[in-house]
Protein backbone atom coordinates (compact mmCIF):
# COMPACT_ATOMS: atom_id res chain seq x y z
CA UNK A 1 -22.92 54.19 21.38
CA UNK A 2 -22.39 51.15 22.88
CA UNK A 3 -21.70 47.68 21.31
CA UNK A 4 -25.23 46.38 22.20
CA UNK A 5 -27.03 49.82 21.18
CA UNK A 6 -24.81 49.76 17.72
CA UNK A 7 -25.32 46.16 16.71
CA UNK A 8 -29.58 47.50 17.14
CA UNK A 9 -28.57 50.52 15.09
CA UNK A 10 -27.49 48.66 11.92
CA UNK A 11 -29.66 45.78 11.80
CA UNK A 12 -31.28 45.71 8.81
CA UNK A 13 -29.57 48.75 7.63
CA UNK A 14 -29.95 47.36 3.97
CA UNK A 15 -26.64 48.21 3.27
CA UNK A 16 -26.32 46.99 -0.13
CA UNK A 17 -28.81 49.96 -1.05
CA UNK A 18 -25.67 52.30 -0.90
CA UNK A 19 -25.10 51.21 -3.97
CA UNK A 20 -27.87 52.15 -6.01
CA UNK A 21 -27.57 55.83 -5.07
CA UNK A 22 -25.33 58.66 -4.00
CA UNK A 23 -23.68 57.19 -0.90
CA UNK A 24 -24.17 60.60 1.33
CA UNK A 25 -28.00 60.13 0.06
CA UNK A 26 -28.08 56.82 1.11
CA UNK A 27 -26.93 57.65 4.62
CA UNK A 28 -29.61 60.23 4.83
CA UNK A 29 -31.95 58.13 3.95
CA UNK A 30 -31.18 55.15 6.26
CA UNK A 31 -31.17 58.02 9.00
CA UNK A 32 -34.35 59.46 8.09
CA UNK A 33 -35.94 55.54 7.54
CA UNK A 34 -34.75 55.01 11.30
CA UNK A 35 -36.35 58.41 12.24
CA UNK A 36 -39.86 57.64 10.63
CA UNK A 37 -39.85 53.85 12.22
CA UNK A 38 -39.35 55.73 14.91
CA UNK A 39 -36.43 53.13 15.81
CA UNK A 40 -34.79 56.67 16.83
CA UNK A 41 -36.42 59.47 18.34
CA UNK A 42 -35.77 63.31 19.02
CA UNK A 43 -32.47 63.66 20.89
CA UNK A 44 -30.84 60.08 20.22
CA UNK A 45 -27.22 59.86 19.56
CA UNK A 46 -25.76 58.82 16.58
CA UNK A 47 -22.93 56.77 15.73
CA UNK A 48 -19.67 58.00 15.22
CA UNK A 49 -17.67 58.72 11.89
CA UNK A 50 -15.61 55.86 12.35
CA UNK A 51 -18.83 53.86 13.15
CA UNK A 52 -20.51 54.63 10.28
CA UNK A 53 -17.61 53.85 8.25
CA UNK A 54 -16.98 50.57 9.64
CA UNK A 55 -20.21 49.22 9.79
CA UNK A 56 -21.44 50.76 6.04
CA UNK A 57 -18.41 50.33 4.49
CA UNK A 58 -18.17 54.23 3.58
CA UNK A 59 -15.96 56.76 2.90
CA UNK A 60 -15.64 59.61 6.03
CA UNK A 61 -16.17 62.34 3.05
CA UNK A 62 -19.79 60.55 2.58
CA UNK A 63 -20.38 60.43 5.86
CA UNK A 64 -19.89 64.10 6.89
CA UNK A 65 -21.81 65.12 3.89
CA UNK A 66 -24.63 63.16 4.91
CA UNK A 67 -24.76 64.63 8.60
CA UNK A 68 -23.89 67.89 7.06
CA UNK A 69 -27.00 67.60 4.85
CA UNK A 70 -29.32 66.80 7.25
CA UNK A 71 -28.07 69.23 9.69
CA UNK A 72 -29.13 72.05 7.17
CA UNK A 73 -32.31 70.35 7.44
CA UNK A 74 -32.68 70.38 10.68
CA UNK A 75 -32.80 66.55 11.29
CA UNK A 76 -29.49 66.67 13.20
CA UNK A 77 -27.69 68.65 15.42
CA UNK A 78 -24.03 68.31 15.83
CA UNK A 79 -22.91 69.19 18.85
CA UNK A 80 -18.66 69.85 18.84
CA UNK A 81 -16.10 67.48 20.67
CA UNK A 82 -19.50 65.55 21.68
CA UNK A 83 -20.87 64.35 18.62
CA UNK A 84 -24.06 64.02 16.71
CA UNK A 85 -27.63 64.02 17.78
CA UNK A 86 -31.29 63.58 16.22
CA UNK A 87 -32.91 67.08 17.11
CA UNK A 88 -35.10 67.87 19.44
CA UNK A 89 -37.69 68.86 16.99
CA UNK A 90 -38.28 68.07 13.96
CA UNK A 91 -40.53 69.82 11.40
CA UNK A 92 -42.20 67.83 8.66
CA UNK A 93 -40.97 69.48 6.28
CA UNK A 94 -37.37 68.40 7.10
CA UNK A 95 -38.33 64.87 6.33
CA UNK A 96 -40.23 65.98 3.07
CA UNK A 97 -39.14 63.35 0.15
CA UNK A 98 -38.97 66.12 -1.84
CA UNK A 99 -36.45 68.12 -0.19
CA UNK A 100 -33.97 65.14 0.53
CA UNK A 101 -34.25 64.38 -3.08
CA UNK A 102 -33.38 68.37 -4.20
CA UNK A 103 -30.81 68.35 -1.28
CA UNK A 104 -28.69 65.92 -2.63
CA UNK A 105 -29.23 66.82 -6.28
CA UNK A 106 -28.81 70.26 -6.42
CA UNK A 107 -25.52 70.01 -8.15
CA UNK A 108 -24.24 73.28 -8.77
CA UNK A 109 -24.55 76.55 -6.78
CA UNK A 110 -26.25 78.06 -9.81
CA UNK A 111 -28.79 75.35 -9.61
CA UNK A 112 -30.02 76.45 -6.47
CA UNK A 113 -29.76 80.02 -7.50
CA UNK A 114 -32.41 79.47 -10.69
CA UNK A 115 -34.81 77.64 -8.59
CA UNK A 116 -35.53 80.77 -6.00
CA UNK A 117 -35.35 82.82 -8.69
CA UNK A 118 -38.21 80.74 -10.30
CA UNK A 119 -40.12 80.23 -6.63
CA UNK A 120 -40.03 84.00 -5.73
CA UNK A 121 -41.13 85.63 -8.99
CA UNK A 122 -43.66 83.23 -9.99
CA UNK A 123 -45.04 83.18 -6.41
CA UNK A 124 -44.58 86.57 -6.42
CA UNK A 125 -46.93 86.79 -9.90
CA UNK A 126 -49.59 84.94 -8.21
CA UNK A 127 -49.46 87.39 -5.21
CA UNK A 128 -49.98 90.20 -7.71
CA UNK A 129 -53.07 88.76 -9.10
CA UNK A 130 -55.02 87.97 -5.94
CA UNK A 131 -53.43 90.19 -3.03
CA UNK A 132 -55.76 93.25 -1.93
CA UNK A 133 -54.65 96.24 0.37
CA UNK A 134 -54.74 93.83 3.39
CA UNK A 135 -52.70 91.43 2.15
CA UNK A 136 -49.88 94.11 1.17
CA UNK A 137 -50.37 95.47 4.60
CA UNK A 138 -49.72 92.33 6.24
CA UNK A 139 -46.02 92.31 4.31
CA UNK A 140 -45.22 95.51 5.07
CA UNK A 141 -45.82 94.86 8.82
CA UNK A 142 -43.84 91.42 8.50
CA UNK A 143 -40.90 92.90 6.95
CA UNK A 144 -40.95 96.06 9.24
CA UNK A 145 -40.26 93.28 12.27
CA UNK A 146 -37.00 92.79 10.13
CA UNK A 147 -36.28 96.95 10.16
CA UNK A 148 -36.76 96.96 13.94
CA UNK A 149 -34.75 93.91 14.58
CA UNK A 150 -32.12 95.32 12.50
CA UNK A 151 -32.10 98.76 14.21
CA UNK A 152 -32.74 97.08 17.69
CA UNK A 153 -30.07 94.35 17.38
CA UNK A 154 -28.99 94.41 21.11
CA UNK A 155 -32.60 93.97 22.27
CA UNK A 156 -34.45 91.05 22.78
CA UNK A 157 -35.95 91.05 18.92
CA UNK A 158 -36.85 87.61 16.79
CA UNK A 159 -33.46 86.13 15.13
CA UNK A 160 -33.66 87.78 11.73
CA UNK A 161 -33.06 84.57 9.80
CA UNK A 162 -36.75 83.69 11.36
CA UNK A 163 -38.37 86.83 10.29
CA UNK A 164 -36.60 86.24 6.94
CA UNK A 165 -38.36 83.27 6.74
CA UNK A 166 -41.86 84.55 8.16
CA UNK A 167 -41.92 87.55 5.11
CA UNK A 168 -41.67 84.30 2.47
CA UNK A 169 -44.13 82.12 4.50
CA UNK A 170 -46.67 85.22 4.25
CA UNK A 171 -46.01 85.14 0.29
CA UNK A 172 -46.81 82.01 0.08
CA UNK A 173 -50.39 81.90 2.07
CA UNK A 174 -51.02 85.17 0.32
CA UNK A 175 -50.58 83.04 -3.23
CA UNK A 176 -53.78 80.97 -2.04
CA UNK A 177 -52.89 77.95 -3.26
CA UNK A 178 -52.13 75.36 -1.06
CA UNK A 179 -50.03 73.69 -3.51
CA UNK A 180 -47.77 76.39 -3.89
CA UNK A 181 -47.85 77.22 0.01
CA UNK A 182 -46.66 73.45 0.30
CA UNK A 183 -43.93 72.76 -2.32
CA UNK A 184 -42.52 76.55 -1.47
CA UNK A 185 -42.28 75.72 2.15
CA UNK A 186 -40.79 72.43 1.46
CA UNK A 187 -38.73 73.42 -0.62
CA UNK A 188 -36.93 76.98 1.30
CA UNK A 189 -35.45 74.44 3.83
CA UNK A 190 -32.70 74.65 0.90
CA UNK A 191 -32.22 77.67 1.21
CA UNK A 192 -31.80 78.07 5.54
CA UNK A 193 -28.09 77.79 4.84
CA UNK A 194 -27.65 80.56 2.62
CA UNK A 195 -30.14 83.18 3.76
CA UNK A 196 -28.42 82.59 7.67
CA UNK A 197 -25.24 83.65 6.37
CA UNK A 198 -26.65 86.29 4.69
CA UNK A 199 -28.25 87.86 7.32
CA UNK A 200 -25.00 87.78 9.78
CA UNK A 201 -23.54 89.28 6.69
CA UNK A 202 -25.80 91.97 5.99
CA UNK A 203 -28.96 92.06 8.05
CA UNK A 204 -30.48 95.21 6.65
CA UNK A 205 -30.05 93.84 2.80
CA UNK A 206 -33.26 91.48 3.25
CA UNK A 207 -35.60 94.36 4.67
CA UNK A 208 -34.16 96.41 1.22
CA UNK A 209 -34.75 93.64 -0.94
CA UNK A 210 -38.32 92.92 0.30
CA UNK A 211 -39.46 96.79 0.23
CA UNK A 212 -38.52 96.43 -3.59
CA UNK A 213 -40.57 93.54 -3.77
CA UNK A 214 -43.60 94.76 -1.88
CA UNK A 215 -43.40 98.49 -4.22
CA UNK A 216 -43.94 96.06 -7.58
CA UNK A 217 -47.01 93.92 -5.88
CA UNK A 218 -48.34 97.49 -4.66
CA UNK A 219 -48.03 99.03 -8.23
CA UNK A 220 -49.24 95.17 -9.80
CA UNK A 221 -46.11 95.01 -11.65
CA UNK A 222 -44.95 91.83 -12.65
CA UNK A 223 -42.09 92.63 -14.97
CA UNK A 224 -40.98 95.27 -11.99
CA UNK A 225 -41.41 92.06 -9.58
CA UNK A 226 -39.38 90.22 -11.31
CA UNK A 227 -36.79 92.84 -11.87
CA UNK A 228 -36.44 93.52 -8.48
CA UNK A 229 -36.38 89.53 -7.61
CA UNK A 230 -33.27 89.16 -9.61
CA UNK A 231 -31.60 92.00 -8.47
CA UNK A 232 -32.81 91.23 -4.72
CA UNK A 233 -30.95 87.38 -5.18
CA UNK A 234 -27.93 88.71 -6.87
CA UNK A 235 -26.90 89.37 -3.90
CA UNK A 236 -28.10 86.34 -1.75
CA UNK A 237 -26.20 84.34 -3.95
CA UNK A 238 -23.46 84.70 -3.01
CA UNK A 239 -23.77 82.93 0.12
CA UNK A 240 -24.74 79.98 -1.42
């Protein structure tokens, strides 16, 4: 950035509010206020490390995290040896309250662990109680997209982490609560980190775990569910 175009940036960056808060939240936040005042838009640069730092008065520890963060989310891309950029597109999710607040709370890996353990089988519960035959068709079709992509890897096939995603989304809408469909939805955009590295790691381990699943809704098990949840995220975890 410029001089002229960084003087703009930081106006009124209420930088006293770094205070009050986490300072890599308070980053966030400032770029996410920017974003919704639409004082920057979908493929903007960003300042620099050293920019941020010297302007804010920040560590370059907070300021990585920060971009880090909101690269998970989606909000940023960072492009190597170039630097970093407000994404193309942007869901609304991404800029969810809710999931900035979790993001930079989540403390412990554990944490995050617990709370998709919680999501999944209580979701899961719900689906139990309302899904009929066409419902548990419909997940059995999503997750055989994952089986094929896995088998078909050097075809043109959906990137797995988005099919991943697509056999949770249908859980959700099949729970029939709109509620639940939009907290759950919000709140998974924790968890794109983890289940990408996952899937590079073991791509066929997600279309296992989800048959499991889908055998305890067919049989309307919910201690089975459950079960299978746990055992299903044991091994998830570990690339949180």
């Amino acid at each position: 950035m410029n001089a002229e175009a960084l003087s703009v940036f930081f106006t009124n960056s209420q930088g006293n509010s770094l205070k009050r808060e986490s300072v890599p939240s308070s980053i966030a936040n400032m770029i996410i206020d920017y974003i919704t005042a639409k004082k920057l838009k979908p493929g903007d640069q960003l300042p620099t490390e050293q920019e941020f730092m010297t302007y804010l008065g920040v560590g370059r520890n907070s300021v990585r995290e920060a971009i880090k963060m909101l690269s998970f989310l989606g909000v940023v891309e960072i492009r190597k040896g170039i630097g970093s950029y407000i994404s193309d597109s942007i869901s609304s999710s991404a800029l969810n309250p809710l999931v900035l607040s979790l993001a930079f709370e989540q403390g412990l890996s554990m944490d995050l662990i617990e709370l998709r353990v919680l999501i999944d089988s209580g979701v899961g519960s719900i689906v139990i109680d309302k899904v009929d035959d066409a419902g548990i068709m419909l997940l059995e079709e999503t997750n055989e997209q994952i089986g094929n992509s896995v088998r078909h890897a050097d075809e043109d096939t959906l990137p797995l982490k988005e099919l991943d995603f697509a056999f949770h989304e249908a859980m959700f809408k099949l729970a029939e609560n709109p509620l639940v469909e939009k907290i759950g939805m919000a709140v998974y955009k924790l968890f794109n980190f983890a289940m990408e590295k996952s899937m590079v790691a073991d791509p066929e381990q997600a279309y296992l775990n989800h048959k499991l699943i889908i055998e305890a809704i067919r049989a309307r098990d919910k201690a089975k569910l459950i079960e299978n949840t746990r055992k299903s995220l044991a091994v998830w975890s570990q690339y949180v």
